[in-house]
C-alpha atoms as a PDB file:
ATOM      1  CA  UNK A   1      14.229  40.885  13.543  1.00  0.00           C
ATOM      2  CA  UNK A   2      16.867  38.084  13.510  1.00  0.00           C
ATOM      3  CA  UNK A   3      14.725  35.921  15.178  1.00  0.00           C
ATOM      4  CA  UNK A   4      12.431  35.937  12.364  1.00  0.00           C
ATOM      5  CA  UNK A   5      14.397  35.944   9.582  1.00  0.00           C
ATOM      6  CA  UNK A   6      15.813  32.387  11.484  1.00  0.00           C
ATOM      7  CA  UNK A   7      12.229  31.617  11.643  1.00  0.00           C
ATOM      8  CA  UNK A   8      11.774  32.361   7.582  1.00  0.00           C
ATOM      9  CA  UNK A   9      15.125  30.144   7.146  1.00  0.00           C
ATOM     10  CA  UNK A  10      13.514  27.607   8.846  1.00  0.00           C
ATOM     11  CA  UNK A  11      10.785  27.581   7.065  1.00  0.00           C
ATOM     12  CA  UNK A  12      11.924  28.140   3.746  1.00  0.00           C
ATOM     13  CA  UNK A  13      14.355  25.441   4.385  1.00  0.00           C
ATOM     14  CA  UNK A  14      11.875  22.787   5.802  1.00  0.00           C
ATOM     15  CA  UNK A  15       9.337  23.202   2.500  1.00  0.00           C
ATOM     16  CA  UNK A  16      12.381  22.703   0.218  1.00  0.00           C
ATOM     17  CA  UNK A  17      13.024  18.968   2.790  1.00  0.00           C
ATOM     18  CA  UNK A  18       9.604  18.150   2.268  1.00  0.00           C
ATOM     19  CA  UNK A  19       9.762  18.993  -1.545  1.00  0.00           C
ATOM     20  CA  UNK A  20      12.669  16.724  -2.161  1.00  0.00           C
ATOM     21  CA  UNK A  21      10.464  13.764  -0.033  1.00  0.00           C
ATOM     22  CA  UNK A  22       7.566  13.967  -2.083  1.00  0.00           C
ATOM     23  CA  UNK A  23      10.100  14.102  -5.021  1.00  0.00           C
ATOM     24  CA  UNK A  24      11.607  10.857  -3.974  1.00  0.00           C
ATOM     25  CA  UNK A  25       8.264   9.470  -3.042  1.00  0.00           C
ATOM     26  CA  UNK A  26       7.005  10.163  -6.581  1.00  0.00           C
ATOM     27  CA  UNK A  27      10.218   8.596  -8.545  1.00  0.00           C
ATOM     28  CA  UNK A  28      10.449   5.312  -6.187  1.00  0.00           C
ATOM     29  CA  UNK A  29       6.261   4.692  -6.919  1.00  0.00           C
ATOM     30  CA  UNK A  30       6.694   5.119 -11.108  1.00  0.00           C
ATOM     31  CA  UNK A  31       9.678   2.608 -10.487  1.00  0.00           C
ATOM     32  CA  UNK A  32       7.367   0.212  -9.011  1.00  0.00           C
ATOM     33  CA  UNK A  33       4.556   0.520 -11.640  1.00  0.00           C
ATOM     34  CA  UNK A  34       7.507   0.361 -14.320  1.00  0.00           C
ATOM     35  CA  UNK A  35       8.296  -2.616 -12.588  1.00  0.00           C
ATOM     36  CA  UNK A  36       5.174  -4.485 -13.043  1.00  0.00           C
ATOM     37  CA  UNK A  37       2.006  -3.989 -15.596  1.00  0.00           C
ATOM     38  CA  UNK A  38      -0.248  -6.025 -14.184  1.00  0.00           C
ATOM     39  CA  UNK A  39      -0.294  -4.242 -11.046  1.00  0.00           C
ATOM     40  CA  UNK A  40       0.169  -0.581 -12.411  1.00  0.00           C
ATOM     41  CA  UNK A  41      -2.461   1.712 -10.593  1.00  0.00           C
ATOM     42  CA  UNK A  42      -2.640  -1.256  -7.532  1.00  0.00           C
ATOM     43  CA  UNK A  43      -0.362   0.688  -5.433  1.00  0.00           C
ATOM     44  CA  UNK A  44      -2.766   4.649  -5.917  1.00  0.00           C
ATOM     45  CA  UNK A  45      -5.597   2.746  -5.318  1.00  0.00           C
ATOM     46  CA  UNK A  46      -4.348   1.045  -1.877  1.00  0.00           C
ATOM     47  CA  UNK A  47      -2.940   3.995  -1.091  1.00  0.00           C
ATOM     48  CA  UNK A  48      -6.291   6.007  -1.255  1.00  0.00           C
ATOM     49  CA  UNK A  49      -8.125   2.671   0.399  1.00  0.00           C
ATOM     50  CA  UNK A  50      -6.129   2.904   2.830  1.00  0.00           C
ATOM     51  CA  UNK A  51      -5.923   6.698   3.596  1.00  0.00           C
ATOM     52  CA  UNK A  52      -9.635   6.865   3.137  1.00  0.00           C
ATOM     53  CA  UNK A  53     -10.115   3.946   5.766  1.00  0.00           C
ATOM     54  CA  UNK A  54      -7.733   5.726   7.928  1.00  0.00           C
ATOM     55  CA  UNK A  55     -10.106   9.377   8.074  1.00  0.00           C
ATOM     56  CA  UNK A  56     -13.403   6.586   8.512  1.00  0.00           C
ATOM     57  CA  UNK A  57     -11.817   4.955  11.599  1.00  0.00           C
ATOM     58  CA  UNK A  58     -10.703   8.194  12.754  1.00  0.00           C
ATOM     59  CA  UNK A  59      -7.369   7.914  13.075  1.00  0.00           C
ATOM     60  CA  UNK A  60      -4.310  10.347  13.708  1.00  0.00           C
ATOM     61  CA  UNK A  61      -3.782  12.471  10.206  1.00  0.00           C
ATOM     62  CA  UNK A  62      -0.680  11.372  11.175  1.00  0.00           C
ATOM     63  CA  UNK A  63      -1.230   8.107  10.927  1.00  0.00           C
ATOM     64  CA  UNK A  64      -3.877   8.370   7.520  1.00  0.00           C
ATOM     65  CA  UNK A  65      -0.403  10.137   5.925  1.00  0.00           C
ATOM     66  CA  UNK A  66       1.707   7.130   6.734  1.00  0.00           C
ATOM     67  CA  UNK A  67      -0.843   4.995   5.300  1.00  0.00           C
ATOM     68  CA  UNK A  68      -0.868   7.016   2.127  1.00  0.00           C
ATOM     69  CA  UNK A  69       2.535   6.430   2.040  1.00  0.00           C
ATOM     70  CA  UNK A  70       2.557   2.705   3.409  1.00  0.00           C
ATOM     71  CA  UNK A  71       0.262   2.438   0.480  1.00  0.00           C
ATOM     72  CA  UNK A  72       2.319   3.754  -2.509  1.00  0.00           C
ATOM     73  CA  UNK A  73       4.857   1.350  -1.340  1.00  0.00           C
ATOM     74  CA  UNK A  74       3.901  -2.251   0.133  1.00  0.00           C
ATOM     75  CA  UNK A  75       5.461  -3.601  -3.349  1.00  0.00           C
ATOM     76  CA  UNK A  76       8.104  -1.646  -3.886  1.00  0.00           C
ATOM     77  CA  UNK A  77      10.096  -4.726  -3.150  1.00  0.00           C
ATOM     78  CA  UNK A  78       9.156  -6.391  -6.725  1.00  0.00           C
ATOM     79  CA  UNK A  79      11.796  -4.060  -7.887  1.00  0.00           C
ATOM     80  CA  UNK A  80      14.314  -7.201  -6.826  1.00  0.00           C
ATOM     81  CA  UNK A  81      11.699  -9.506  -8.105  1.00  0.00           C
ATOM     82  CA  UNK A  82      12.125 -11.440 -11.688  1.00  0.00           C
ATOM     83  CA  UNK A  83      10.090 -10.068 -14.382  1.00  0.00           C
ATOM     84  CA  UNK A  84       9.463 -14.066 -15.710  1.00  0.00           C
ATOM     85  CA  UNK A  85       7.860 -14.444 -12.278  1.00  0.00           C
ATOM     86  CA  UNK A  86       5.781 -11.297 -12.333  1.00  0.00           C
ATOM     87  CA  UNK A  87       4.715 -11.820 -15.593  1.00  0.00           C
ATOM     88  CA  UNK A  88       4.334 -15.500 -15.747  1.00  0.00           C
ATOM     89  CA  UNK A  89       0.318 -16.192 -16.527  1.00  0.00           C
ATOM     90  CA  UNK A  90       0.388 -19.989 -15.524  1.00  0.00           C
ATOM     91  CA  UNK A  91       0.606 -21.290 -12.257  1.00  0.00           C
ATOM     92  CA  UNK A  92       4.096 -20.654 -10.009  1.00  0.00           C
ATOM     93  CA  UNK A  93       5.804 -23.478  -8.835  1.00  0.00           C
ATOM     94  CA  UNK A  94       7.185 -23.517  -5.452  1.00  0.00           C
ATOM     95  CA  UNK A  95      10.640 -21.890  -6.286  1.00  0.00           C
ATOM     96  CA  UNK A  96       8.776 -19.171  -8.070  1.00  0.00           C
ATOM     97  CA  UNK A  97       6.293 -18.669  -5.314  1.00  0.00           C
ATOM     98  CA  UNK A  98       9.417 -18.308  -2.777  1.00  0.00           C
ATOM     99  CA  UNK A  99      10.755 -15.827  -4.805  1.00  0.00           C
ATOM    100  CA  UNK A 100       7.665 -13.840  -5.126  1.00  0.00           C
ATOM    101  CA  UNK A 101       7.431 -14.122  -1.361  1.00  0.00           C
ATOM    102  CA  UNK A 102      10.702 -12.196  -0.510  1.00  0.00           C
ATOM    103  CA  UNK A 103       9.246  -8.632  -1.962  1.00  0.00           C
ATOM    104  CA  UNK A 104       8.277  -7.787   1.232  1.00  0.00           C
ATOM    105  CA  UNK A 105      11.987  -8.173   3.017  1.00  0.00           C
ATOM    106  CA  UNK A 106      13.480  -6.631   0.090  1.00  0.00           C
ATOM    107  CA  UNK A 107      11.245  -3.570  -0.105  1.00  0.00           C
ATOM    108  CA  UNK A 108      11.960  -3.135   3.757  1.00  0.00           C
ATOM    109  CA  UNK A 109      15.567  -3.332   2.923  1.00  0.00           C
ATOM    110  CA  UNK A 110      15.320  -0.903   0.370  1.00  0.00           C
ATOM    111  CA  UNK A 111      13.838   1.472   2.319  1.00  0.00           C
ATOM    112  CA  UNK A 112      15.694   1.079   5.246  1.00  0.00           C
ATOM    113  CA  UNK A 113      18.310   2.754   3.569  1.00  0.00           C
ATOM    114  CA  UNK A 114      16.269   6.133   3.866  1.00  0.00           C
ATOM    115  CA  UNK A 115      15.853   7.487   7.179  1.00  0.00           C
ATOM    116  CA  UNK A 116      12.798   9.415   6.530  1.00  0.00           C
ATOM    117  CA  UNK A 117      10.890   6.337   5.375  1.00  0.00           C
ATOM    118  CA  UNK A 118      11.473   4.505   9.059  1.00  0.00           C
ATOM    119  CA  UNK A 119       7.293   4.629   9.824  1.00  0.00           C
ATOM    120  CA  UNK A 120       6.622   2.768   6.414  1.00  0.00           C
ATOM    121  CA  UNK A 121       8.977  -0.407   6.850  1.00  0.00           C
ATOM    122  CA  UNK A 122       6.938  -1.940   8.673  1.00  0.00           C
ATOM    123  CA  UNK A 123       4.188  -1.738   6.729  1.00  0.00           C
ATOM    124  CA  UNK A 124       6.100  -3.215   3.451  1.00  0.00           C
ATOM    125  CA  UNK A 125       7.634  -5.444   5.586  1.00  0.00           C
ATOM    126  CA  UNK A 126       4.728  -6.937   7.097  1.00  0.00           C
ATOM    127  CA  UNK A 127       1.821  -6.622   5.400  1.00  0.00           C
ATOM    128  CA  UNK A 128       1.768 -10.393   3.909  1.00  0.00           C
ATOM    129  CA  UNK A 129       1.663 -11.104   7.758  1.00  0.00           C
ATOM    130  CA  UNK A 130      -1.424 -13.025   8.839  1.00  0.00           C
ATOM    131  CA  UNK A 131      -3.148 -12.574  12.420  1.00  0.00           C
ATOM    132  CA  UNK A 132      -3.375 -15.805  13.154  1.00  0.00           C
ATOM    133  CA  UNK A 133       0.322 -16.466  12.330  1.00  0.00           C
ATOM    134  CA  UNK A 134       0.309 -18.361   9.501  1.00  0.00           C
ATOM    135  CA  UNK A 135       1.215 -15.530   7.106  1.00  0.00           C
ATOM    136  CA  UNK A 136       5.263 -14.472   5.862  1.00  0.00           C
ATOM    137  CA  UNK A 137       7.738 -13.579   6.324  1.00  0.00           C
ATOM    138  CA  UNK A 138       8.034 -14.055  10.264  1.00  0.00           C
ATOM    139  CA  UNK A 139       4.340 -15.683  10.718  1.00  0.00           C
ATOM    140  CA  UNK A 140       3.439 -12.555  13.105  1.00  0.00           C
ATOM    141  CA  UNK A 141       0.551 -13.008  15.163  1.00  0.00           C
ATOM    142  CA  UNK A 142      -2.427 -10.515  16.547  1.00  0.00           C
ATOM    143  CA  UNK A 143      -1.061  -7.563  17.506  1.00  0.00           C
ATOM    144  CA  UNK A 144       2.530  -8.276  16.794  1.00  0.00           C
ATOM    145  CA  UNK A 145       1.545  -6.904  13.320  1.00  0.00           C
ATOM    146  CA  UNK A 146       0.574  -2.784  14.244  1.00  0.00           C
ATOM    147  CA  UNK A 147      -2.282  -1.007  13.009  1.00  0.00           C
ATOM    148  CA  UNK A 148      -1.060   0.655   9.615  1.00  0.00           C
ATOM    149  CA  UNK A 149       0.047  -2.798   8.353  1.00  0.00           C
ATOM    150  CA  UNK A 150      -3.292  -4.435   8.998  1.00  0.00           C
ATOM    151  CA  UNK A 151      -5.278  -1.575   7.395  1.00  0.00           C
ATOM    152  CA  UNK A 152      -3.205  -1.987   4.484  1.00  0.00           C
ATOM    153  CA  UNK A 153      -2.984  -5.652   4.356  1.00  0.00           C
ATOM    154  CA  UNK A 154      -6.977  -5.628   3.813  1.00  0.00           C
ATOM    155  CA  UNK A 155      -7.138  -2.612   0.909  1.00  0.00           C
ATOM    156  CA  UNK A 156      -4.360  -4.950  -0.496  1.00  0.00           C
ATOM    157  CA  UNK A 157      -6.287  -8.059  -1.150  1.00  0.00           C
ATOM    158  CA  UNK A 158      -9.265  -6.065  -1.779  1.00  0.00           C
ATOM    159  CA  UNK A 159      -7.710  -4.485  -4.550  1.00  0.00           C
ATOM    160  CA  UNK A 160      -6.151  -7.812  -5.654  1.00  0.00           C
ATOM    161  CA  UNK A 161      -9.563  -9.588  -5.950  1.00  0.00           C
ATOM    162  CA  UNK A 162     -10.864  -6.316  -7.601  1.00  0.00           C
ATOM    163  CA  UNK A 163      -8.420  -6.205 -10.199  1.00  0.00           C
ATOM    164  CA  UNK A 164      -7.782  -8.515 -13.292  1.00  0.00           C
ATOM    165  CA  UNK A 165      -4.377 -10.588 -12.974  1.00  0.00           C
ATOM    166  CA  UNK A 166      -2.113 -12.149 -15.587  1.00  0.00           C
ATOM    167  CA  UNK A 167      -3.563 -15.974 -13.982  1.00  0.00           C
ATOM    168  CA  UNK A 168      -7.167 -15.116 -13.175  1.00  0.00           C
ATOM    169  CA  UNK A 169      -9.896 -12.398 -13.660  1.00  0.00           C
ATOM    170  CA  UNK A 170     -11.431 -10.179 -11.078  1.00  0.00           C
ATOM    171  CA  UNK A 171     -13.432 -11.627  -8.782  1.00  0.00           C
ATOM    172  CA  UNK A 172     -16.407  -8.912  -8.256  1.00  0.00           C
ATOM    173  CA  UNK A 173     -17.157  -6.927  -5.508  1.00  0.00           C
ATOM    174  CA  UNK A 174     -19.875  -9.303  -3.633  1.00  0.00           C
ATOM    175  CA  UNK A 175     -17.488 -12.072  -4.000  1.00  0.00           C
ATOM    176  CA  UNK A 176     -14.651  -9.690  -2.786  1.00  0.00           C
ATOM    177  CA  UNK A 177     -16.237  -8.557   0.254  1.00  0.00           C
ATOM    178  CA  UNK A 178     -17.139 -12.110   0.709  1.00  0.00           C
ATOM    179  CA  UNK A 179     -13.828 -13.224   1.357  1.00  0.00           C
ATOM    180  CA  UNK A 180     -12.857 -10.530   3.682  1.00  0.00           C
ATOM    181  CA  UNK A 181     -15.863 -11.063   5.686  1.00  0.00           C
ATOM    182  CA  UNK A 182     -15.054 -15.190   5.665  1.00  0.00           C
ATOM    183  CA  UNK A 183     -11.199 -14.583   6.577  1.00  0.00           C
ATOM    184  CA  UNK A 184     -12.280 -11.974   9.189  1.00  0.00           C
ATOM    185  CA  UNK A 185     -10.542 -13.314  12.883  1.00  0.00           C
ATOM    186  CA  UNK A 186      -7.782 -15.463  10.872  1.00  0.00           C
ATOM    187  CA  UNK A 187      -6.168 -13.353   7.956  1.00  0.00           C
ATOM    188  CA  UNK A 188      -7.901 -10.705   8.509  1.00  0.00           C
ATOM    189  CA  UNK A 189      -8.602  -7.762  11.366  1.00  0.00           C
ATOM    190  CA  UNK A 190     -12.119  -7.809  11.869  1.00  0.00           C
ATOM    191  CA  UNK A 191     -12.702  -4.385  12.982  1.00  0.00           C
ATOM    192  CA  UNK A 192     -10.680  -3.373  10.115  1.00  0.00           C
ATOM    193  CA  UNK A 193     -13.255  -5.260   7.810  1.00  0.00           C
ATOM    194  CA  UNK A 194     -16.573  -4.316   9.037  1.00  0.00           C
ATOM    195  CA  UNK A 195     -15.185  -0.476   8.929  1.00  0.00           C
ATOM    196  CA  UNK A 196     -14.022  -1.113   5.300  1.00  0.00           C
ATOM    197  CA  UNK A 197     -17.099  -2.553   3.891  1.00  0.00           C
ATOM    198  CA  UNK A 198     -19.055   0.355   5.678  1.00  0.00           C
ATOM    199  CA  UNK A 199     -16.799   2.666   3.918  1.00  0.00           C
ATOM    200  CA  UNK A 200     -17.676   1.252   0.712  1.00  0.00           C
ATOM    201  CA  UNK A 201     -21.250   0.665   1.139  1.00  0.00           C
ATOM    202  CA  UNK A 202     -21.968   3.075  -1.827  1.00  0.00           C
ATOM    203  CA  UNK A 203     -19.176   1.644  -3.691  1.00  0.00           C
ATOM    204  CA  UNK A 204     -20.587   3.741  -7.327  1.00  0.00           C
ATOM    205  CA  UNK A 205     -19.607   7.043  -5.387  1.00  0.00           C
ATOM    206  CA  UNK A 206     -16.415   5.963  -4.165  1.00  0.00           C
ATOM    207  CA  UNK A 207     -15.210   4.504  -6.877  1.00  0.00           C
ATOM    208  CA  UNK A 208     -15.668   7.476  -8.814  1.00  0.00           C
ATOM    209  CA  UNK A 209     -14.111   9.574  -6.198  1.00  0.00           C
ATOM    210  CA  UNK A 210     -11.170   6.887  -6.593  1.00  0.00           C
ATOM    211  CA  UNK A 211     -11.135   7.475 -10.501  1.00  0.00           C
ATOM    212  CA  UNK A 212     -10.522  11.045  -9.737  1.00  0.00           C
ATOM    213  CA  UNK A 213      -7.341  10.497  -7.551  1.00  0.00           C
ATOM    214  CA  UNK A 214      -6.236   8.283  -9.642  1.00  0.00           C
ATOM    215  CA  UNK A 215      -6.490  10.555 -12.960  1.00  0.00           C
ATOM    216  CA  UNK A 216      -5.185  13.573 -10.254  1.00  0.00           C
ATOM    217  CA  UNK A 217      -2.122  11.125  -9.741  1.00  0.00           C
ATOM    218  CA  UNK A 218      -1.603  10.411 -13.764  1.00  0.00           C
ATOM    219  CA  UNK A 219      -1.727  14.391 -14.639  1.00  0.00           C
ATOM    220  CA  UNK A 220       0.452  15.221 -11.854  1.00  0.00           C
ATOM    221  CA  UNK A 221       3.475  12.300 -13.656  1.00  0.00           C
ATOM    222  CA  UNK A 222       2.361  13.593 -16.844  1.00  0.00           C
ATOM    223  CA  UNK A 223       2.993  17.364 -16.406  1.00  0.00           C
ATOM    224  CA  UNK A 224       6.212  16.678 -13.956  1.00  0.00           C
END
């Protein structure tokens, strides 16, 4: 009948939308890693943090697919960012810092431009933002700064301490945990904590399982 043949259209029609977002989605997050060695692979893994974290708190799939997404691109604004600053090993000096501390407005901007990322932008935008205020770029407080962007603002730094950096090596996990346990209330959601590091309690496992998605991710650029 004509009404399902409209139906097929549809369909058809909607798979080839959502092919050309996950397209997009794919070239804008190799851009980023291009953009930046030292954190190539940071934005898979807070992605999966944060979409795993997402299915332990129980949240909307809705919501755990935005912060898949959130996660891919919290940095994206680096793209506007210097590569002497990105790369620099020795300490930034206050111009430099500034600098690094506009990626957030610029990777809102940036996506802006794109209607269908309008959930993420906040996220990107935001997720420097502290909840006791004293965080950037608009010192948000509480729960000025929404859900998604507090989830990812605490895979973020986990990953960050987890990872080696051009001006310091990784922390550890005890000591990472640590600090998200001792900023808890001030930088930090505390719920958000105590349901991370209950997610990771058998960190081994999961970080295998996170090796997996991450090699998943690299075969899927490879083959494209």
């Amino acid at each position: 009948s004509l009404v399902n043949e409209k139906n097929d259209e549809l369909s058809r029609t909607y798979e080839m939308l959502r092919g050309r977002y996950m397209d997009t989605i794919e070239a804008l997050r190799l851009v980023v890693d291009a953009k930046d060695i030292y954190t190539s692979g940071h934005s898979d893994r807070v992605s999966y943090y944060a979409m795993k974290l997402g299915q332990h708190m129980k949240l909307d799939n809705k919501i755990v697919e935005t912060l898949r997404i959130g996660g891919l691109f919290h940095d994206v604004g680096k793209i506007g960012t210097s590569d002497d600053i990105l790369s620099k090993s020795g300490k930034l000096t206050v111009t430099e810092y500034e600098a690094i501390k506009q990626h957030p407005v610029k990777g809102a901007h940036i996506l802006s431009a794109l209607s269908m990322f309008k959930e993420i932008v906040p996220i990107v935008k935001y997720h420097h933002e502290y909840l006791d205020g004293t965080g950037y770029p608009e010192g948000l407080k509480g729960n000025q700064i929404n859900l998604e962007t507090r989830i990812i603002s605490v895979v973020d730094a986990f990953d960050a301490m987890m990872s080696d950096r051009q001006y310091r090596q990784k922390l550890g996990l005890d000591i990472a945990k640590q600090q998200l346990l001792d900023n808890s209330g001030n930088q930090f959601d505390a719920d958000i904590v105590k349901n991370f590091i209950e997610m990771i309690t058998d960190f081994d496992t999961f970080y295998k399982d996170l090796k997996t998605y991450e090699q998943k991710s690299m075969n899927k650029i490879l083959t494209a």
